[in-house]
N, C-alpha and C. Protein backbone atom coordinates (compact mmCIF):
# COMPACT_ATOMS: atom_id res chain seq x y z
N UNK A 1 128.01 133.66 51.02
CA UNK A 1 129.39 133.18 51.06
C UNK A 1 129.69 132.58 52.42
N UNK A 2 130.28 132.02 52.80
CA UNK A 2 130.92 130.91 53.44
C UNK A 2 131.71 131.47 54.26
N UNK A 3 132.32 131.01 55.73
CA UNK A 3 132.85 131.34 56.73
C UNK A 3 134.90 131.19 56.06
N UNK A 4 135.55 131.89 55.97
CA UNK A 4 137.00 131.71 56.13
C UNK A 4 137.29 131.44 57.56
N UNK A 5 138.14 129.95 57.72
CA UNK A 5 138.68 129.66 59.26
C UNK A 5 140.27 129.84 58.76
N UNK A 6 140.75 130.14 59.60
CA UNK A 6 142.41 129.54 59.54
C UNK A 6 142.22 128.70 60.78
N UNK A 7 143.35 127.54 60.68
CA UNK A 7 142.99 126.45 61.20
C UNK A 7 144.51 126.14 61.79
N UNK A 8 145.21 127.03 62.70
CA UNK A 8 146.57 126.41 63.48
C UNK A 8 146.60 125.27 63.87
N UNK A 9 147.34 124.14 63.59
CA UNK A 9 147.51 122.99 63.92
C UNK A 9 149.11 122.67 64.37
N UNK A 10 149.55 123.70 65.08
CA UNK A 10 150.99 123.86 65.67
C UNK A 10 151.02 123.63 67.35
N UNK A 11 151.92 123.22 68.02
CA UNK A 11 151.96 123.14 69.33
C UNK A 11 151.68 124.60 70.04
N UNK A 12 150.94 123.97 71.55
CA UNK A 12 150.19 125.39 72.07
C UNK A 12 151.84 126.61 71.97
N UNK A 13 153.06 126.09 72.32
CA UNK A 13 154.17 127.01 72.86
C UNK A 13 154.47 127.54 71.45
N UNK A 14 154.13 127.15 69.67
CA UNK A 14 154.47 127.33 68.85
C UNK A 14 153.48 128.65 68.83
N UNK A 15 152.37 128.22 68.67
CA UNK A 15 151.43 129.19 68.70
C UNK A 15 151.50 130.30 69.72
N UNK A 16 151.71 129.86 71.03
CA UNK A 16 152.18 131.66 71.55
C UNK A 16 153.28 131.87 71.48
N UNK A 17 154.31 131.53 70.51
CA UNK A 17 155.42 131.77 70.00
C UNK A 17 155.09 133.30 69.11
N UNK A 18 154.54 132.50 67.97
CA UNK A 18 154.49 133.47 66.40
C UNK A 18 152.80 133.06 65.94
N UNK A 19 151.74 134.00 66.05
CA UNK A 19 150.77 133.55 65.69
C UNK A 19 149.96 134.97 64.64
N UNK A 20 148.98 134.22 63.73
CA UNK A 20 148.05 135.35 62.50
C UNK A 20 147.42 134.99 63.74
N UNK A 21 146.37 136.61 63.55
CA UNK A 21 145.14 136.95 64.24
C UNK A 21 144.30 136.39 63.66
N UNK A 22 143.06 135.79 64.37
CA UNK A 22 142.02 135.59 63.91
C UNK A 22 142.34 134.06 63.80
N UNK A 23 143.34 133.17 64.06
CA UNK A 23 143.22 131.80 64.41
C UNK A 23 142.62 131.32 65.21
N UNK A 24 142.19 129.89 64.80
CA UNK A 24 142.06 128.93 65.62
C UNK A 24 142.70 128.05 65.59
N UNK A 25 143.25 127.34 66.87
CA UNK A 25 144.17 126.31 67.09
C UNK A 25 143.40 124.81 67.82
N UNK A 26 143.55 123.93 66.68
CA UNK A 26 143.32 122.77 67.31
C UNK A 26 144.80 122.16 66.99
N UNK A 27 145.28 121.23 68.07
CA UNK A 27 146.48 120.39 67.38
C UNK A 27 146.61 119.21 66.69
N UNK A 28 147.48 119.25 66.16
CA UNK A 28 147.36 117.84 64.73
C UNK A 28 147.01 116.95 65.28
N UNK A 29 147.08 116.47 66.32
CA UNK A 29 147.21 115.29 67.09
C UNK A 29 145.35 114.98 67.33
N UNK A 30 144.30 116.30 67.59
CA UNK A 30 143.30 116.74 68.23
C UNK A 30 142.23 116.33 66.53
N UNK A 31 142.78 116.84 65.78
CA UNK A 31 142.04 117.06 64.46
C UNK A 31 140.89 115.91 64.27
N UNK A 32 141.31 114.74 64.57
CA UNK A 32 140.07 113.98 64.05
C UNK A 32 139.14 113.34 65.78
N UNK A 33 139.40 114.07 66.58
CA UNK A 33 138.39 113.83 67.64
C UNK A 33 137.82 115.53 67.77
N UNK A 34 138.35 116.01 67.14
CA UNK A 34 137.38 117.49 67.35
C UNK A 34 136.98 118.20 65.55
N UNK A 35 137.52 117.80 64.83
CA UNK A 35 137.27 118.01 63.34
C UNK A 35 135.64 118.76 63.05
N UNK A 36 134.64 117.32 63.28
CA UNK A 36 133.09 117.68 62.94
C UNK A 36 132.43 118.61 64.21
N UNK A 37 133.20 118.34 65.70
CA UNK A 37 132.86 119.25 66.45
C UNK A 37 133.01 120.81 66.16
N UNK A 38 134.30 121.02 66.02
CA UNK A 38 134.80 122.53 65.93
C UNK A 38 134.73 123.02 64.15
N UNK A 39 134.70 122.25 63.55
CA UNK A 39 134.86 122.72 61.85
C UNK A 39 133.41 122.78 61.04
N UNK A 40 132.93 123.37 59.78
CA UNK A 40 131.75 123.39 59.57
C UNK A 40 132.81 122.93 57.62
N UNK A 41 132.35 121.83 57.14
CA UNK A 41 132.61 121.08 56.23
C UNK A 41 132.36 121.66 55.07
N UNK A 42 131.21 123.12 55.14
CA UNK A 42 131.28 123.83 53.64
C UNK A 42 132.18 124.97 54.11
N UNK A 43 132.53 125.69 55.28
CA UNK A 43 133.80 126.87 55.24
C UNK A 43 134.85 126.11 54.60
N UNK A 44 135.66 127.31 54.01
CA UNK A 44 136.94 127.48 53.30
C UNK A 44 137.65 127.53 54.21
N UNK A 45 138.37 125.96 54.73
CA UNK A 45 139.62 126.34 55.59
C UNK A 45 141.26 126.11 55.69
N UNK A 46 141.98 127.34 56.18
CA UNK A 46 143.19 127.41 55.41
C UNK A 46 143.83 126.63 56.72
N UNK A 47 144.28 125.23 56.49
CA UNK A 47 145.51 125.08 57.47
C UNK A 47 146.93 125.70 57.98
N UNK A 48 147.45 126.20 59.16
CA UNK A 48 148.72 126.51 59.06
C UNK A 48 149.45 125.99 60.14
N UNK A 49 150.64 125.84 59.64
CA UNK A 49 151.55 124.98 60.84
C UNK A 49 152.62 126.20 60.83
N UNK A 50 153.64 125.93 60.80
CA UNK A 50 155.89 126.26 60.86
C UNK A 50 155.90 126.25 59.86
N UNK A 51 156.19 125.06 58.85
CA UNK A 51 156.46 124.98 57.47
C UNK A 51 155.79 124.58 56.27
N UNK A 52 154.95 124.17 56.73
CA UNK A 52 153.49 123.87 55.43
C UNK A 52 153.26 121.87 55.79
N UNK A 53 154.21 121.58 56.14
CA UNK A 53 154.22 119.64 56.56
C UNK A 53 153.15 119.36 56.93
N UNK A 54 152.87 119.67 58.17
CA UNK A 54 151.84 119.42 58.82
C UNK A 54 150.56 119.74 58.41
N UNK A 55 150.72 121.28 57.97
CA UNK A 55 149.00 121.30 57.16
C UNK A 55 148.90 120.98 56.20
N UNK A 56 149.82 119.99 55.16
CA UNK A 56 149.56 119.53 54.20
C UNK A 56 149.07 118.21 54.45
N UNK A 57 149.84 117.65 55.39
CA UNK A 57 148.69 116.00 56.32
C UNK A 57 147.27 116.34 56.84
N UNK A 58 147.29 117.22 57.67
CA UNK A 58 146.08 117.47 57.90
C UNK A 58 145.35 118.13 57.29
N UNK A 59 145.11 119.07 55.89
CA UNK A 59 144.76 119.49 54.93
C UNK A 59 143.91 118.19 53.89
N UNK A 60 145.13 117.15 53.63
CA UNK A 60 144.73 115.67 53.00
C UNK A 60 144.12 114.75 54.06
N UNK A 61 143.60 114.89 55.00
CA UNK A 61 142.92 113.98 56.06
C UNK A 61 141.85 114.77 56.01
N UNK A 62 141.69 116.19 56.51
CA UNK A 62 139.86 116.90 55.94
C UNK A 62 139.05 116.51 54.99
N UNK A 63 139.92 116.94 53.49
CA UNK A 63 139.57 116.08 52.25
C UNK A 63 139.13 115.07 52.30
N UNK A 64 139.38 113.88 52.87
CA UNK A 64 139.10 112.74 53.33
C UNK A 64 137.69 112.55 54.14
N UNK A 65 137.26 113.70 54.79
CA UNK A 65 136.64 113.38 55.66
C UNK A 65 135.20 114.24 54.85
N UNK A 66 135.42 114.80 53.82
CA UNK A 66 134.46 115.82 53.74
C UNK A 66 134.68 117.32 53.64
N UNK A 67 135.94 117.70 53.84
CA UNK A 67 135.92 119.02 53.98
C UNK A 67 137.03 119.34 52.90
N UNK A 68 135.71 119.75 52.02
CA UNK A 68 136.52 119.95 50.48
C UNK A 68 137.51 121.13 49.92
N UNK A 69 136.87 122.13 50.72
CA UNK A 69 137.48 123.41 50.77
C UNK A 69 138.53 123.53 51.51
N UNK A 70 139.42 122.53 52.06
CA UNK A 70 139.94 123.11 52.55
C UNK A 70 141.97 122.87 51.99
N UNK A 71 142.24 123.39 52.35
CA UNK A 71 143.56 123.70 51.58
C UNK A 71 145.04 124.12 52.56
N UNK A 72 146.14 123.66 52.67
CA UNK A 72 147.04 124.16 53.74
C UNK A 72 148.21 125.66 52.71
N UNK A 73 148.26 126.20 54.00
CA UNK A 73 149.24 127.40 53.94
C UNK A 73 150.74 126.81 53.43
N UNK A 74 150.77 126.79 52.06
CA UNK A 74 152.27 126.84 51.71
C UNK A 74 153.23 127.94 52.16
N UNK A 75 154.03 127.09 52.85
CA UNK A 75 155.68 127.78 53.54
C UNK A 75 155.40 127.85 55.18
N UNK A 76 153.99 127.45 55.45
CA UNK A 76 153.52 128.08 57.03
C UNK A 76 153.39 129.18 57.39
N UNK A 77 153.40 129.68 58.65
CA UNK A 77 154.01 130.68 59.13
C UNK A 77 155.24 131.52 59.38
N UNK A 78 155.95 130.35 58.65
CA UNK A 78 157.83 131.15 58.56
C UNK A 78 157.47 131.44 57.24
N UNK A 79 156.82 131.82 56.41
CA UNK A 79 156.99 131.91 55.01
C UNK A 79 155.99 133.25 55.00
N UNK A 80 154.51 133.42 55.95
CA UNK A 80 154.08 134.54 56.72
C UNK A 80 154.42 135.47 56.84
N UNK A 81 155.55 135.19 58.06
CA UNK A 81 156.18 135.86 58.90
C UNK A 81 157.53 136.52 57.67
N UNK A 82 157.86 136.01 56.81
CA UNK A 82 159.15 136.63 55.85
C UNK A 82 158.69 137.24 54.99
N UNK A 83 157.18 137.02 54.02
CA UNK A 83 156.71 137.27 52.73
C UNK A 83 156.04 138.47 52.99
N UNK A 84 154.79 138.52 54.20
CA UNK A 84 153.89 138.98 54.82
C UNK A 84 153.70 139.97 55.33
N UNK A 85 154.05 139.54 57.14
CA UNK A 85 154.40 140.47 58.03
C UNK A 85 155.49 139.99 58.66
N UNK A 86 156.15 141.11 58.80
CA UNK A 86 157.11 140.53 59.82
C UNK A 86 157.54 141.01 60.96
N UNK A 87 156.08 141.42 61.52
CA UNK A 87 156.06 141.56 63.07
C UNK A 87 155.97 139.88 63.49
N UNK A 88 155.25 139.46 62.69
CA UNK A 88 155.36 137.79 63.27
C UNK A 88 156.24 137.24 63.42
N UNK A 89 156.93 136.72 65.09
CA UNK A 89 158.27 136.22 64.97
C UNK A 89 158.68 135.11 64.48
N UNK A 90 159.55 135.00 64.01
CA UNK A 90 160.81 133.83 63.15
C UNK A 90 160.98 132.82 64.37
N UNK A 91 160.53 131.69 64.56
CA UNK A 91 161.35 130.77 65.40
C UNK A 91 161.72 129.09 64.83
């Protein structure tokens, strides 16, 4: 079986805002000059942003590139942080 990444694609101050353990953060902006560097194209990886926007662009740009598995976090991390846990803070 295959590596699970979560894949933060939120600003660095978002991310030490409210963050899941076990992320990695590249930023949206970063994704396609570090994508084949930092990502492995058969892991299952879950994008997460704030509200699901962003990892749903960058979710459909992986796809694009090869990385079939991979899929974004509907609601984000405010949806996390309410459904989930909610030691994760609300901002």
């Amino acid at each position: 079986m295959r590596e699970l990444t979560l894949l933060d694609v939120r600003e660095p101050w978002e991310f030490d805002t409210a963050r899941m353990g076990g992320t990695k953060l590249i930023l949206m902006g970063d994704i396609p000059s570090r994508a084949y560097q930092e990502l492995d194209p058969e892991d299952h990886i879950v994008v997460i942003c704030h509200h699901g926007v962003r990892s749903m662009n960058v979710t459909a740009w992986l796809r694009q590139q090869g990385f079939e598995k991979a899929q974004s976090m509907r609601g984000g991390i405010d949806a996390w942080s309410r459904r989930v846990d909610g030691k994760v803070p609300l901002y």
